[in-house]
N, C-alpha and C. Protein backbone atom coordinates (compact mmCIF):
# COMPACT_ATOMS: atom_id res chain seq x y z
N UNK A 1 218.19 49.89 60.92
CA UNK A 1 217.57 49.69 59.63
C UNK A 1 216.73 50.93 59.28
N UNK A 2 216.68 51.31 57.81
CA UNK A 2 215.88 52.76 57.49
C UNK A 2 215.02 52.41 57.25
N UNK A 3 213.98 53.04 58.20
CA UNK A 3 212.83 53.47 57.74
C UNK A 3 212.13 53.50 56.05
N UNK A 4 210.74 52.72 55.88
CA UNK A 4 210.46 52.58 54.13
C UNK A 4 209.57 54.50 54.51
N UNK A 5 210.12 54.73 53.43
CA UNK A 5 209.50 56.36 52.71
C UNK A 5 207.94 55.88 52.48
N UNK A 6 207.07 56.96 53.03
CA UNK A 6 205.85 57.09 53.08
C UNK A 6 205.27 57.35 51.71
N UNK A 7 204.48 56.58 50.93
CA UNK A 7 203.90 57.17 49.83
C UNK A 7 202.79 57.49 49.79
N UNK A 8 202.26 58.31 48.93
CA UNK A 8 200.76 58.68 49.11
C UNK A 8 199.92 57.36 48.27
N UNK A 9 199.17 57.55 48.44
CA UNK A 9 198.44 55.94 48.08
C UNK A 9 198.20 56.23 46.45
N UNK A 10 198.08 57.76 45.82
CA UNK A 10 198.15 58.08 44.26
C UNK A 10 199.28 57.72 43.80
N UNK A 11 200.04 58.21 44.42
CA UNK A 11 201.53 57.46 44.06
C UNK A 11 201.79 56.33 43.86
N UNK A 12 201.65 55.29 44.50
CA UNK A 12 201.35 53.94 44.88
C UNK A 12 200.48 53.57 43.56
N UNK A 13 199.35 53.33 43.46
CA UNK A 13 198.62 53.64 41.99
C UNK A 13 199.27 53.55 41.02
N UNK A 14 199.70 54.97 40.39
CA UNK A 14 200.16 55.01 39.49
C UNK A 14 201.71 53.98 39.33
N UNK A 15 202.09 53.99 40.08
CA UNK A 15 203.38 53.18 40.24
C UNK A 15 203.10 51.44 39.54
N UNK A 16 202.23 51.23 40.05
CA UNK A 16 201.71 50.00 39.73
C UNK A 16 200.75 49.54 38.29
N UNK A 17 200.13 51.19 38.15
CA UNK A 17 199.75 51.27 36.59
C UNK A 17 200.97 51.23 35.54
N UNK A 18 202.01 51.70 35.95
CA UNK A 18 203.16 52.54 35.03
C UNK A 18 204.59 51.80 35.75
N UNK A 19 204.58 50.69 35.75
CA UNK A 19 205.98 49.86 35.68
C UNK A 19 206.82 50.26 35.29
N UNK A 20 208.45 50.68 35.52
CA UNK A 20 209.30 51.11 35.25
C UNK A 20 209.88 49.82 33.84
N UNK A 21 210.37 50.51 33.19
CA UNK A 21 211.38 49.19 32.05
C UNK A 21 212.48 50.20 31.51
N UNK A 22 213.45 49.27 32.06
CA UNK A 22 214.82 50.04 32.14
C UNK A 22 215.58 48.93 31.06
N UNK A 23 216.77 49.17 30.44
CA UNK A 23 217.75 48.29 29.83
C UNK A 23 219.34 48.80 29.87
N UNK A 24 220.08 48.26 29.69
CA UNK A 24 221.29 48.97 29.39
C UNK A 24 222.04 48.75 28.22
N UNK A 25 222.35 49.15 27.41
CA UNK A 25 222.81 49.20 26.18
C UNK A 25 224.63 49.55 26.32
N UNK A 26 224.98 49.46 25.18
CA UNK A 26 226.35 49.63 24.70
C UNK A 26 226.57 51.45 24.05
N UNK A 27 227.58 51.97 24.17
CA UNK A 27 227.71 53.02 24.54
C UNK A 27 227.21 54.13 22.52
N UNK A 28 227.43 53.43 22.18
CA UNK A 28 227.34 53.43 20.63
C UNK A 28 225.50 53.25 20.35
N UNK A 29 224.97 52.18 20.37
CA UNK A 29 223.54 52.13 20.69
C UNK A 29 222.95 53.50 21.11
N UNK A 30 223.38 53.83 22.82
CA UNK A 30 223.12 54.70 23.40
C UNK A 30 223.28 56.21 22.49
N UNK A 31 224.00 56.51 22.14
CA UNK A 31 224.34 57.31 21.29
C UNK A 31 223.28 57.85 19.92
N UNK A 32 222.82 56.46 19.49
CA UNK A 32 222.01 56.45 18.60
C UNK A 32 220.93 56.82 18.92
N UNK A 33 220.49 56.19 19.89
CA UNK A 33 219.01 56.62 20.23
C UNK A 33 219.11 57.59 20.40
N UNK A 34 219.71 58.33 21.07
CA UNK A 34 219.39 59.75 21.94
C UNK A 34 219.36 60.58 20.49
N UNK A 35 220.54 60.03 19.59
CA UNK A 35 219.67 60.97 17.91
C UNK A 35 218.65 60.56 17.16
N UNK A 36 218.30 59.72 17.44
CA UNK A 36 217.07 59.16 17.19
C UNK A 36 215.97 59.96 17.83
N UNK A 37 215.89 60.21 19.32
CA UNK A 37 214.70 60.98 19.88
C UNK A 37 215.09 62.45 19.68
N UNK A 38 216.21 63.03 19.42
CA UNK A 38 216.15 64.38 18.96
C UNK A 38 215.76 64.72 17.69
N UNK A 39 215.71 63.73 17.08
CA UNK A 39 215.33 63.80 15.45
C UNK A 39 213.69 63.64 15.39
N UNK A 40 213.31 62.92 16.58
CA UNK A 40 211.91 63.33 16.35
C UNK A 40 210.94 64.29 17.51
N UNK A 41 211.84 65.42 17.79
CA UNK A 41 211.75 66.64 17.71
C UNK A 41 211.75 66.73 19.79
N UNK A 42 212.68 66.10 19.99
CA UNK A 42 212.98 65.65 21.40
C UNK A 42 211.83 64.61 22.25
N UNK A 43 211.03 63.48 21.36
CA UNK A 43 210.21 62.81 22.14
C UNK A 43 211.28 62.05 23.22
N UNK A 44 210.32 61.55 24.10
CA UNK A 44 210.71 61.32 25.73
C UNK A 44 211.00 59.44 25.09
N UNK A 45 211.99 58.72 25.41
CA UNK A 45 211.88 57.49 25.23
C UNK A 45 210.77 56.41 25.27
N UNK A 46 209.86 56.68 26.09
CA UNK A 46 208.79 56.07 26.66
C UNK A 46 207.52 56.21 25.26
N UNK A 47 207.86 57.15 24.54
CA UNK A 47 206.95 57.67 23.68
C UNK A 47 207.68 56.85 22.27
N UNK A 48 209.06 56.50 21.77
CA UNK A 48 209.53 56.29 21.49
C UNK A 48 209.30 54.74 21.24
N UNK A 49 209.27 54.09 22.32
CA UNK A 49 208.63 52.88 22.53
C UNK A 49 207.28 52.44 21.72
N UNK A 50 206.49 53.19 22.47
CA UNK A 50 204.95 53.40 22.19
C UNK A 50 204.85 53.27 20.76
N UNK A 51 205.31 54.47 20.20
CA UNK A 51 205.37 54.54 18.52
C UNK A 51 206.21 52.97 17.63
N UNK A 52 207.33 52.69 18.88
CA UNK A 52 207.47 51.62 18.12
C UNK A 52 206.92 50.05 18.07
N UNK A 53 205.92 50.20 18.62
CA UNK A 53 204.79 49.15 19.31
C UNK A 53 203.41 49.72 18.09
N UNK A 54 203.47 50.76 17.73
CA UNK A 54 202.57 51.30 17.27
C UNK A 54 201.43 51.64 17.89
N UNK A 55 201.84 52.35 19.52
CA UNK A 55 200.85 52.07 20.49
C UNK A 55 200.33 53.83 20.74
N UNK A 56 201.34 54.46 19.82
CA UNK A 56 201.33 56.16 20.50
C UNK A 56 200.71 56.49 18.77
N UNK A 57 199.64 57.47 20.10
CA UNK A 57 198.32 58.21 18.91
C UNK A 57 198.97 59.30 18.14
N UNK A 58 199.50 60.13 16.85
CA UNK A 58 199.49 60.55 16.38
C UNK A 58 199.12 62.53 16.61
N UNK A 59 199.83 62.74 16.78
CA UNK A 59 199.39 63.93 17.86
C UNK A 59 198.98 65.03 16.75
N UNK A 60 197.70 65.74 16.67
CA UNK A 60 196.75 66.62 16.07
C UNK A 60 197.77 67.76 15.86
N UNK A 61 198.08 68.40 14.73
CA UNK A 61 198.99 69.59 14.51
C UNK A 61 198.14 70.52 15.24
N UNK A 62 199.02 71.34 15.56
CA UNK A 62 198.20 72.38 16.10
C UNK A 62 198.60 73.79 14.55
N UNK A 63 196.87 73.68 14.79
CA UNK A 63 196.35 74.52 13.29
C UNK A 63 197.16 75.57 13.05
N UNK A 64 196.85 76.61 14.73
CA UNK A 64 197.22 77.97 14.92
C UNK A 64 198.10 78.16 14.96
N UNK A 65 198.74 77.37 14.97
CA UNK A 65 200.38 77.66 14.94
C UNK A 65 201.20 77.85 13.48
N UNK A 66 200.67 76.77 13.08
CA UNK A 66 200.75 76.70 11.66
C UNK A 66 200.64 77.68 10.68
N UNK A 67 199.72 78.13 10.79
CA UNK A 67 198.76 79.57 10.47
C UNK A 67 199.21 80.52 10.56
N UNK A 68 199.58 80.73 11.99
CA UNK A 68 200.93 81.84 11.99
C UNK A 68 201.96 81.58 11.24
N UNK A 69 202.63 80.64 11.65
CA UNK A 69 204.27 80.84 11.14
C UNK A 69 203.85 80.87 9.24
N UNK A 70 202.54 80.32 8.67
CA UNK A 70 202.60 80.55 7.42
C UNK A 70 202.16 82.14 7.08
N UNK A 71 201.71 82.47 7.54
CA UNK A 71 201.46 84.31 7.72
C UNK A 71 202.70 84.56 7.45
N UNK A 72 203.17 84.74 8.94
CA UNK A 72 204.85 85.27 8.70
C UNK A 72 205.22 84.77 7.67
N UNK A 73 205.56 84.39 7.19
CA UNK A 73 206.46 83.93 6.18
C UNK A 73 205.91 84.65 4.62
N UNK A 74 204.67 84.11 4.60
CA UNK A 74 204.09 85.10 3.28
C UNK A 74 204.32 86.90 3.68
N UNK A 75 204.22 87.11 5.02
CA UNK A 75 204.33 88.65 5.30
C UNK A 75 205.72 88.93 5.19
N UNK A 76 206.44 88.06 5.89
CA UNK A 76 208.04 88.83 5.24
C UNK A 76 208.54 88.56 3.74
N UNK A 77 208.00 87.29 3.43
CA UNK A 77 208.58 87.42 2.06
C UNK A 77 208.27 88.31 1.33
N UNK A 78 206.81 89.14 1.50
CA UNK A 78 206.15 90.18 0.53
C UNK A 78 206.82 91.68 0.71
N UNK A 79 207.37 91.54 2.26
CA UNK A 79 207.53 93.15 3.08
C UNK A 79 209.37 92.71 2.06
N UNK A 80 209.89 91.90 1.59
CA UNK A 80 211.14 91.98 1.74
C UNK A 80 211.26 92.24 0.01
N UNK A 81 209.93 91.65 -0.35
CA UNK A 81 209.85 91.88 -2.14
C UNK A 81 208.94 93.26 -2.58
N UNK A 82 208.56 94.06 -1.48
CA UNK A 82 207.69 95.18 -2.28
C UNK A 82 207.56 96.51 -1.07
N UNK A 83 208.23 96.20 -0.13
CA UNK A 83 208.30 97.52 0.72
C UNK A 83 209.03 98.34 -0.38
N UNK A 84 209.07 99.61 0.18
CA UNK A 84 209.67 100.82 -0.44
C UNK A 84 210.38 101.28 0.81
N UNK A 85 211.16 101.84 0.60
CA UNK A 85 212.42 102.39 1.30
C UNK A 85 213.80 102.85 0.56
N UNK A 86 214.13 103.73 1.90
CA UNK A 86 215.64 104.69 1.40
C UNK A 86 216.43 104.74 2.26
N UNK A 87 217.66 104.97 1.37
CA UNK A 87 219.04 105.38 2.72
C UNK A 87 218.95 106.74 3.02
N UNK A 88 219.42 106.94 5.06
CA UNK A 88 219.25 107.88 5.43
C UNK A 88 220.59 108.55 4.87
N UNK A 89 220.09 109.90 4.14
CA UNK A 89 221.40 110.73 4.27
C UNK A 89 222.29 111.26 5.10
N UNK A 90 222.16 110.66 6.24
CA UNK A 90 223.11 111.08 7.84
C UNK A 90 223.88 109.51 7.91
N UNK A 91 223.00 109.33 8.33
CA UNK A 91 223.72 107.79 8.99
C UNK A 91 223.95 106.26 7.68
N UNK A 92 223.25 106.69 6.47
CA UNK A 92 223.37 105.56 5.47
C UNK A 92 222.30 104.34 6.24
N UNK A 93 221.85 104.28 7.34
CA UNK A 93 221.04 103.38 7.43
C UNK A 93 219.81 103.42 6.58
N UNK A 94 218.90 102.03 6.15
CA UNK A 94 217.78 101.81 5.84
C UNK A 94 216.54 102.42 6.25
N UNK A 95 215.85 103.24 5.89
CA UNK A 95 214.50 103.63 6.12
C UNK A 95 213.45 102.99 5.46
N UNK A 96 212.57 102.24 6.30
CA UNK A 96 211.53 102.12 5.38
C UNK A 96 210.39 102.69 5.40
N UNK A 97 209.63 102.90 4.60
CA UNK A 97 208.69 103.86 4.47
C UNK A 97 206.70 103.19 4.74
N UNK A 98 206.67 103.24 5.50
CA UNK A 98 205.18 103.11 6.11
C UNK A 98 203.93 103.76 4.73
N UNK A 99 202.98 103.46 4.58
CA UNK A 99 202.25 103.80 3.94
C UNK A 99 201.26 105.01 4.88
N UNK A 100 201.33 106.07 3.80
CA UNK A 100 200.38 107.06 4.66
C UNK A 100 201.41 108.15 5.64
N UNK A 101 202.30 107.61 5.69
CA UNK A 101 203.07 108.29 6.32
C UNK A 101 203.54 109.86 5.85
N UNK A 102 204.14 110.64 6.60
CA UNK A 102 204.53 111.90 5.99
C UNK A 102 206.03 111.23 4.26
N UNK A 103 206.74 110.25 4.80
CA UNK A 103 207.61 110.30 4.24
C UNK A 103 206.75 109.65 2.86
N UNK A 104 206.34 108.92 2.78
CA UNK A 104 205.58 108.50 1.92
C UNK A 104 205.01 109.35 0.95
N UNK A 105 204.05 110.48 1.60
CA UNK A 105 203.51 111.55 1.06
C UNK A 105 204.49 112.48 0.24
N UNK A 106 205.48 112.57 1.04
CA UNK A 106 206.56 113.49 -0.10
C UNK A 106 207.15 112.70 -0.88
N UNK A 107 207.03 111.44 -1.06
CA UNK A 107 207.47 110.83 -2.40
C UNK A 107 206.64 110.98 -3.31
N UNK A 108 205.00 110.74 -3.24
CA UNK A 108 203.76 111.09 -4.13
C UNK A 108 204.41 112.56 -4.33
N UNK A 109 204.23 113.30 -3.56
CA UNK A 109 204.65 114.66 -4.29
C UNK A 109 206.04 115.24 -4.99
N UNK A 110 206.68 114.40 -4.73
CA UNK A 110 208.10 114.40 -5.59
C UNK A 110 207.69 113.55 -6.87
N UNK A 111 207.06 112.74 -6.57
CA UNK A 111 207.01 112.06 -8.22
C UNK A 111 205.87 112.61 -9.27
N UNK A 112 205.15 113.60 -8.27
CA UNK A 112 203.74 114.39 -9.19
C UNK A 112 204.49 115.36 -9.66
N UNK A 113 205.36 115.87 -8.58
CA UNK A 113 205.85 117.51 -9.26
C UNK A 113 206.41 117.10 -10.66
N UNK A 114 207.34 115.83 -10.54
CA UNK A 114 208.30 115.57 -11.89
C UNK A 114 207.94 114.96 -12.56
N UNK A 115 206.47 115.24 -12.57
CA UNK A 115 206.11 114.14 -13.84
C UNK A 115 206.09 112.46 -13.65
N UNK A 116 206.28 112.16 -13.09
CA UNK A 116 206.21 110.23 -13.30
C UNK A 116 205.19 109.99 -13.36
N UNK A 117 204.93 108.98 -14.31
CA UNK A 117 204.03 108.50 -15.26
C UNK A 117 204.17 107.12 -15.22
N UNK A 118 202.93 107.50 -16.24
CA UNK A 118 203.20 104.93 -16.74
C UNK A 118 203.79 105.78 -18.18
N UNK A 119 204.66 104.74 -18.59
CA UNK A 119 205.52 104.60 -19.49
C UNK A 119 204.51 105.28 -20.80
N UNK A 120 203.23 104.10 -20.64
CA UNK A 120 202.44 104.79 -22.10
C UNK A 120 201.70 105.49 -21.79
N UNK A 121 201.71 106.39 -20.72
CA UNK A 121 200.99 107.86 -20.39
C UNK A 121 202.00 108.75 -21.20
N UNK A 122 203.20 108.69 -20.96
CA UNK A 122 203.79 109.66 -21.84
C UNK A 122 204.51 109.49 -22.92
N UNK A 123 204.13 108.31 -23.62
CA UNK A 123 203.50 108.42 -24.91
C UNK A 123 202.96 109.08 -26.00
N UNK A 124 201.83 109.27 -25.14
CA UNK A 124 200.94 109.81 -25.38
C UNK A 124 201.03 111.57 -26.60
């Protein structure tokens, strides 16, 4: 006869706090749920439960995160609506142009030498 496996007495504890509840379902059911807990953004079944007991707390967004990904999003939408940039004359790839930069600077001076203006500056 085998030997019972030694538990630590925390183990033991929790075991007895946290009852297992198992079921078996039909293969279709099964199916469902599992899109069911991926749809709410991979919760664990047990949590699943909880919420449907109305027993699971509502979990605090996390701010910073938020915050970021709304940054990004205002930062690329702006870098994608008002950067300045050119094609390289070698390779045809995209350059974009940094502010302050040398390339930058010779555009100010390409557009001073030739005159560019506001429309009703030269007008004038």
């Amino acid at each position: 006869m085998a030997k019972a496996k030694h538990k630590p007495p925390a183990r033991v504890r929790y075991e007895q706090s946290h009852p297992v509840v198992s079921c078996r379902v039909d293969r279709d059911t099964y199916e469902l749920l599992k899109q069911r807990l991926e749809d709410l953004g991979g919760a664990s079944f047990a949590d699943f439960v909880k919420d449907s007991l109305g027993l699971l707390q509502p979990k605090m967004p996390d701010i910073k995160k938020i915050k970021e990904k709304a940054w990004s999003k205002g930062y690329n939408q702006a870098k994608e609506n008002y950067q300045i940039w050119f094609y390289c004359a070698i390779c045809g790839k995209r350059i974009e142009v940094e502010p302050n930069s040398d390339a930058h600077k010779a555009i100010l001076g390409y557009m001073k030498e030739h005159g560019w203006g506001h429309k009703s500056c030269h007008g004038q």
